[in-house]
C-alpha atoms as a PDB file:
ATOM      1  CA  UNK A   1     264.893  88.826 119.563  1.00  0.00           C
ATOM      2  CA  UNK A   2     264.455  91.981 117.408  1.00  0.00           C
ATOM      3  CA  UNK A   3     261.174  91.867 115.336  1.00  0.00           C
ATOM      4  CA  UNK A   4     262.890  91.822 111.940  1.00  0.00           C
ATOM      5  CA  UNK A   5     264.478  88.187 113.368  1.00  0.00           C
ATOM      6  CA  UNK A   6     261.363  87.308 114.716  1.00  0.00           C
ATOM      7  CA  UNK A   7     259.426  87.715 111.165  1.00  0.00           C
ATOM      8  CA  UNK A   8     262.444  85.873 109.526  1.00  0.00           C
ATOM      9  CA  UNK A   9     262.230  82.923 112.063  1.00  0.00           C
ATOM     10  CA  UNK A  10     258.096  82.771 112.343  1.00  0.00           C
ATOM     11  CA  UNK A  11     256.898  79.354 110.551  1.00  0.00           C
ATOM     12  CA  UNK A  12     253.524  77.879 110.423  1.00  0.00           C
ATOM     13  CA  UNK A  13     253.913  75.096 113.109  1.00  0.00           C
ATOM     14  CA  UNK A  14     251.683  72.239 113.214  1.00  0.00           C
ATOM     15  CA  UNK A  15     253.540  69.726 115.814  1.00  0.00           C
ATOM     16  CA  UNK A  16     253.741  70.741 119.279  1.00  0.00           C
ATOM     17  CA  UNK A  17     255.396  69.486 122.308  1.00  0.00           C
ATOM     18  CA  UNK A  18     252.959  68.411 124.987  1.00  0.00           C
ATOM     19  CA  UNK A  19     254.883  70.971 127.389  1.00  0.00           C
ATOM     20  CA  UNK A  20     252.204  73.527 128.933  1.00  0.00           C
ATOM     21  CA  UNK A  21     252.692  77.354 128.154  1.00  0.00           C
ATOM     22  CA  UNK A  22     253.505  79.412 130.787  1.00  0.00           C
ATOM     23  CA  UNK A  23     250.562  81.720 132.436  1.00  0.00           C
ATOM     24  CA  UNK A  24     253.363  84.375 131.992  1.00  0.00           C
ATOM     25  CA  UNK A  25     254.257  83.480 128.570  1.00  0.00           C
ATOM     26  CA  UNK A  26     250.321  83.389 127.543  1.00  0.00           C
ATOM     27  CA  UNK A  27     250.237  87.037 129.204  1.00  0.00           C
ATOM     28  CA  UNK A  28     253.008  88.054 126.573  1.00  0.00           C
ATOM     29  CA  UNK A  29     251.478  86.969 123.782  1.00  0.00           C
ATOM     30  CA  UNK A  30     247.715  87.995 124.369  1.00  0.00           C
ATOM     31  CA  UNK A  31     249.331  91.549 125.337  1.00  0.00           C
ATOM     32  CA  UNK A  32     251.115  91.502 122.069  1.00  0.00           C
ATOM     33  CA  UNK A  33     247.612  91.013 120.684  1.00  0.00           C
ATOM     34  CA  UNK A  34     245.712  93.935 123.086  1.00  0.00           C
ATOM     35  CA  UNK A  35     248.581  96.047 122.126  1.00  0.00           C
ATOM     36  CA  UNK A  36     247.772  96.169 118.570  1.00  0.00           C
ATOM     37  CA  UNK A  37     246.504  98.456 116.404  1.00  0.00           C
ATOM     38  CA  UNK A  38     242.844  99.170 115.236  1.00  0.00           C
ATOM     39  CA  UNK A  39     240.846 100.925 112.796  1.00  0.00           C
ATOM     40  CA  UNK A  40     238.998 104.051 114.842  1.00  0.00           C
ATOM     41  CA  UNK A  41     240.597 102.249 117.939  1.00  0.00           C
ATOM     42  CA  UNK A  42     237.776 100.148 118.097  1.00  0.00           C
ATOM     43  CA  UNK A  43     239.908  97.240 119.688  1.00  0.00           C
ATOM     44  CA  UNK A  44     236.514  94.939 118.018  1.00  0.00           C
ATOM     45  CA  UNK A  45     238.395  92.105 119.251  1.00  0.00           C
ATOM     46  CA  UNK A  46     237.905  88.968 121.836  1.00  0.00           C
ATOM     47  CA  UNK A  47     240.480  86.295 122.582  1.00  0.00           C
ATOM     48  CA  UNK A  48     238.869  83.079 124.076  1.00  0.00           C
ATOM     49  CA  UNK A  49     242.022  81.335 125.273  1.00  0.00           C
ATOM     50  CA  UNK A  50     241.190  77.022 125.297  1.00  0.00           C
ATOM     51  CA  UNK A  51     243.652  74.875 127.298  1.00  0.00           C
ATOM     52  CA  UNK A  52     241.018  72.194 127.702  1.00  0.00           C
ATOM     53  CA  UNK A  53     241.865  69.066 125.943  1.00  0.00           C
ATOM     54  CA  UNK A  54     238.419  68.066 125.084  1.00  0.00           C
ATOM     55  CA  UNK A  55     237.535  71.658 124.378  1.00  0.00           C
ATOM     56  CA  UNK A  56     240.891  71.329 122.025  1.00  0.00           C
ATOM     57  CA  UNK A  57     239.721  68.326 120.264  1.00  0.00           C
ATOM     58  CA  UNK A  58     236.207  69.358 119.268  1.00  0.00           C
ATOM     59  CA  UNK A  59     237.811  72.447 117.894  1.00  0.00           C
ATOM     60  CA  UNK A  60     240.118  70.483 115.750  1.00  0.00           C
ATOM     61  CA  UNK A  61     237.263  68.551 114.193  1.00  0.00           C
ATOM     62  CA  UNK A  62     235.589  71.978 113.668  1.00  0.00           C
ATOM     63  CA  UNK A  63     238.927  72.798 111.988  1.00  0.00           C
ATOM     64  CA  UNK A  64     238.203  70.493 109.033  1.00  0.00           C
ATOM     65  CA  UNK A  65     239.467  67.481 111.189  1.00  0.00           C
ATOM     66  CA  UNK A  66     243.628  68.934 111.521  1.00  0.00           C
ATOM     67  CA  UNK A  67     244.115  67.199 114.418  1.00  0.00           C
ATOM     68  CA  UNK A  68     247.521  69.661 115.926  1.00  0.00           C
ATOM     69  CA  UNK A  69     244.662  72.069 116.515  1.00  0.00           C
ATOM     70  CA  UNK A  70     243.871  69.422 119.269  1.00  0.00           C
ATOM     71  CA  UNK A  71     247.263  68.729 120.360  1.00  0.00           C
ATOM     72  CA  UNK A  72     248.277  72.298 120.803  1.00  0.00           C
ATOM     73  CA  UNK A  73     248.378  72.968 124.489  1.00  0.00           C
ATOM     74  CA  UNK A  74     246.776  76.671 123.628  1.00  0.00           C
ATOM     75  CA  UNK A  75     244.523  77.158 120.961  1.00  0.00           C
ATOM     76  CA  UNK A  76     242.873  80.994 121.021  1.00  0.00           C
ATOM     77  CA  UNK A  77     239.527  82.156 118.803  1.00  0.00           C
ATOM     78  CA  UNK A  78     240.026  84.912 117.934  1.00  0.00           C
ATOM     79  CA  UNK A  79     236.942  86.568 117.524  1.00  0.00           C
ATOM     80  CA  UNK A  80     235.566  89.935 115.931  1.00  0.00           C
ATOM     81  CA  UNK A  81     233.248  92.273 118.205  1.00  0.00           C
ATOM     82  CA  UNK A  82     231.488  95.799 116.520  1.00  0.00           C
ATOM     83  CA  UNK A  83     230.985  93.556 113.292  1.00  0.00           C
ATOM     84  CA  UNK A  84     229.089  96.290 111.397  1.00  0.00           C
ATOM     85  CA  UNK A  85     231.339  99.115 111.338  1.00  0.00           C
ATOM     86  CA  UNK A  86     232.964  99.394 107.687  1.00  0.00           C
ATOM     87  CA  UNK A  87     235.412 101.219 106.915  1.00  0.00           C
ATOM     88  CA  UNK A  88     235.743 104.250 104.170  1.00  0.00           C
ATOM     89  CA  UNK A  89     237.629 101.669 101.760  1.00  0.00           C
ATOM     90  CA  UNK A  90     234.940  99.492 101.882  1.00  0.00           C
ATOM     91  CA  UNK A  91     236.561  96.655 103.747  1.00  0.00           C
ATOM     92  CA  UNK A  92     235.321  95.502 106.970  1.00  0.00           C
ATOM     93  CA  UNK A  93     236.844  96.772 110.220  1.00  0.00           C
ATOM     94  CA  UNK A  94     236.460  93.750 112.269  1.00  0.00           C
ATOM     95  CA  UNK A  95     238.780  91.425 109.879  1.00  0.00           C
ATOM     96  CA  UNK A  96     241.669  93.543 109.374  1.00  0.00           C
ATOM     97  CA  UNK A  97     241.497  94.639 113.407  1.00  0.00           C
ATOM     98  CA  UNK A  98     241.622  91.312 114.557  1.00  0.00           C
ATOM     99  CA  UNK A  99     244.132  90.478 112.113  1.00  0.00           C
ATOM    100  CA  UNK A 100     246.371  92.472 112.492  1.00  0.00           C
ATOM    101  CA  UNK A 101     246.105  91.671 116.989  1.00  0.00           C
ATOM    102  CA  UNK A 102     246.673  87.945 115.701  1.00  0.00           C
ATOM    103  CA  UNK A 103     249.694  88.653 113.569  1.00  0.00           C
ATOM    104  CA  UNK A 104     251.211  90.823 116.587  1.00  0.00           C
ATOM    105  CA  UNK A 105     250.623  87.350 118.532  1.00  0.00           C
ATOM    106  CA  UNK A 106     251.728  85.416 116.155  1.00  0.00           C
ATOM    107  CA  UNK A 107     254.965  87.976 116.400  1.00  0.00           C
ATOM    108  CA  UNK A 108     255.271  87.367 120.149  1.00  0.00           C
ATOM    109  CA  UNK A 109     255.063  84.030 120.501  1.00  0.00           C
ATOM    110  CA  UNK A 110     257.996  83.490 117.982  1.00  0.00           C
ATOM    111  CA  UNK A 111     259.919  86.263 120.231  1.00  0.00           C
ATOM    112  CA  UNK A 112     259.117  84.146 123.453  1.00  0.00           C
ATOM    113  CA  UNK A 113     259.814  80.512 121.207  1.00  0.00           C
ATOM    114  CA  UNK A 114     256.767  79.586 121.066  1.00  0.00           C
ATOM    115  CA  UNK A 115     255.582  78.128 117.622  1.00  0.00           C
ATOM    116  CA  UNK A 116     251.735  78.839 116.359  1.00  0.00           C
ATOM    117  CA  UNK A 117     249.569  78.704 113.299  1.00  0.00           C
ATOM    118  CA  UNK A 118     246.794  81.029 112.126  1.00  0.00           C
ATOM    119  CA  UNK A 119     244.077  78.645 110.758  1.00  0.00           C
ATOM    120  CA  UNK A 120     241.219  80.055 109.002  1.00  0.00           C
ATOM    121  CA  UNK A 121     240.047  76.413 107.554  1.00  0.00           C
ATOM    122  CA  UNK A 122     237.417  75.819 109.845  1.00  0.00           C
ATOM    123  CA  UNK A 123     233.306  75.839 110.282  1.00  0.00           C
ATOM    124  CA  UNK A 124     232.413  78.566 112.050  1.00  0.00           C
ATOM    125  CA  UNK A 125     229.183  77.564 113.044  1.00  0.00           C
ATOM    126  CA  UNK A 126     230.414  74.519 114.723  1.00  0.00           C
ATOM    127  CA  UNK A 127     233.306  76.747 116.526  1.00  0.00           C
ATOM    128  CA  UNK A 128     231.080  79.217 117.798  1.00  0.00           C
ATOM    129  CA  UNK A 129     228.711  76.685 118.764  1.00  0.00           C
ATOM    130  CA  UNK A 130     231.800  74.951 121.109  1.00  0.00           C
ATOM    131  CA  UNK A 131     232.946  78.352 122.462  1.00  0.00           C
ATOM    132  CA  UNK A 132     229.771  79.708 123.037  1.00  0.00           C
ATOM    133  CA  UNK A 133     230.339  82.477 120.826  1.00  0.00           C
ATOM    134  CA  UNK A 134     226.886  84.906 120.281  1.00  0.00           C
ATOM    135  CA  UNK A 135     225.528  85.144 116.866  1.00  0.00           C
ATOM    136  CA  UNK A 136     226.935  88.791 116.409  1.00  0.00           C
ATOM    137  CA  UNK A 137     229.911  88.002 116.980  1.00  0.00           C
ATOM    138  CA  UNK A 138     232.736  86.601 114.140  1.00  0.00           C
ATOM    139  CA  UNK A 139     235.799  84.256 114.985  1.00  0.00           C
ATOM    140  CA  UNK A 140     238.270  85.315 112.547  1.00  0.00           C
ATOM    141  CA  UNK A 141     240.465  82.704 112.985  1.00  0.00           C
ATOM    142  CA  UNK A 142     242.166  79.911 115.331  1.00  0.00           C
ATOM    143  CA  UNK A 143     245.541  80.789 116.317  1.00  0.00           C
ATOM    144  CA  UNK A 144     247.124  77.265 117.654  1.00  0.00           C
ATOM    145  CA  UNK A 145     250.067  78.476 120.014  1.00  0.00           C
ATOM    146  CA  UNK A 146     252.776  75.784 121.977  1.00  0.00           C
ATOM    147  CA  UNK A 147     256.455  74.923 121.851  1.00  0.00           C
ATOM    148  CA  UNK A 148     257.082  73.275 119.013  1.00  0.00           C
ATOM    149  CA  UNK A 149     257.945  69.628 118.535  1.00  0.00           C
ATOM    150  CA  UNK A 150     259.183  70.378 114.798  1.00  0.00           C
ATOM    151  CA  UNK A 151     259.905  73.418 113.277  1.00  0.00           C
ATOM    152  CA  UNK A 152     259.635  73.177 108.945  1.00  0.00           C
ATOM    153  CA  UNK A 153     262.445  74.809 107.205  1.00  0.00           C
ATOM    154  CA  UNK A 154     261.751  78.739 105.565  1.00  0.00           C
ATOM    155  CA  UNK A 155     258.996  78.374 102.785  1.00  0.00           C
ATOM    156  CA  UNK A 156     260.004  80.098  99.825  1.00  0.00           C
ATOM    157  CA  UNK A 157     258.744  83.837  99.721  1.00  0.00           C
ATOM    158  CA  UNK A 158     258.701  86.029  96.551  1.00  0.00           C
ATOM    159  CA  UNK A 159     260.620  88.932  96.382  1.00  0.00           C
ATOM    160  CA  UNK A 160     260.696  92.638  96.134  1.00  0.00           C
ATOM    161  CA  UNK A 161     260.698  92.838  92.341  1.00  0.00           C
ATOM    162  CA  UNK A 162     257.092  90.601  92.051  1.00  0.00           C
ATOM    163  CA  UNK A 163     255.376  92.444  95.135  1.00  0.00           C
ATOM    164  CA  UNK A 164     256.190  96.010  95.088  1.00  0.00           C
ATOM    165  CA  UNK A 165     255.390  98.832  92.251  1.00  0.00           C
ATOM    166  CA  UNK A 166     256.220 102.609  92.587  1.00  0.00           C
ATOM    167  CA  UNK A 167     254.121 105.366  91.967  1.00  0.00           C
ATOM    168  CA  UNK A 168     251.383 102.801  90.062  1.00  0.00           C
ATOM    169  CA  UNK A 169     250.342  99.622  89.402  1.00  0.00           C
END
């Protein structure tokens, strides 16, 4: 699958199939992730991969209670490292680093057919407190990554003519 077909077919998947992901297939998609790009090549990112179902279901009450978090047979944190550094724009490093690495995940796994969703409704402070994150570090977000057991039909997307100007606002 080409990446243009793999951005077309991406959805946000929230029912999985119970079937475990491949070590190999994980590798894929993390690489996908280390490959990415990064303000002053940082890489200010860590991956904590969970495949523990109890580890799973406390995760999914941190996530405001969305239970697929629990049922997905992979759920990564993906968490920010170098959390200080901002850059010239003003934004912080960390954010757009590690999401742009998720989004080249997210990428992958639709390449391999494998369905995810980023979730960014959750409590932090309980999630870090499961994963043992340090207090320096940020998770970004909580990428939930299986086979899917449905897959929703395209969302509608706006197009060209409401998102892009030329030459000024």
């Amino acid at each position: 699958m080409d990446v243009m077909e793999a951005l077309r077919q991406r959805r946000s998947i929230r029912s999985f199939q119970s079937r475990p992901v491949e070590d190999e297939v994980l590798a894929k998609v993390l690489e996908a992730g280390r490959l990415a790009p990064s303000a002053r090549n940082l890489q200010n990112w860590r991956f904590i991969v969970v495949r523990a179902e109890e580890t799973r279901r406390l995760l999914a009450s941190a996530a405001k209670g969305q239970t697929f978090v629990g049922e997905a047979p992979v759920v990564i944190a993906a968490c920010g490292t170098e959390t200080e550094y901002v850059m010239t724009c003003g934004q912080p490093a960390y954010a757009i680093n590690v999401a742009i690495a998720v989004d080249h995940m997210t990428l992958a796994a639709a390449a391999l057919g494998l369905g995810s969703c980023w979730i960014g409704a959750f409590y932090e402070d309980r999630a870090k407190e499961i994963l043992g994150v340090p207090p320096e570090a940020r998770i970004v977000c909580i990428l939930a990554l299986g086979y899917p057991g449905a897959t929703p039909p395209p969302t509608r997307r706006k197009g060209l003519d409401e998102l892009v100007a030329w030459e000024s606002w």
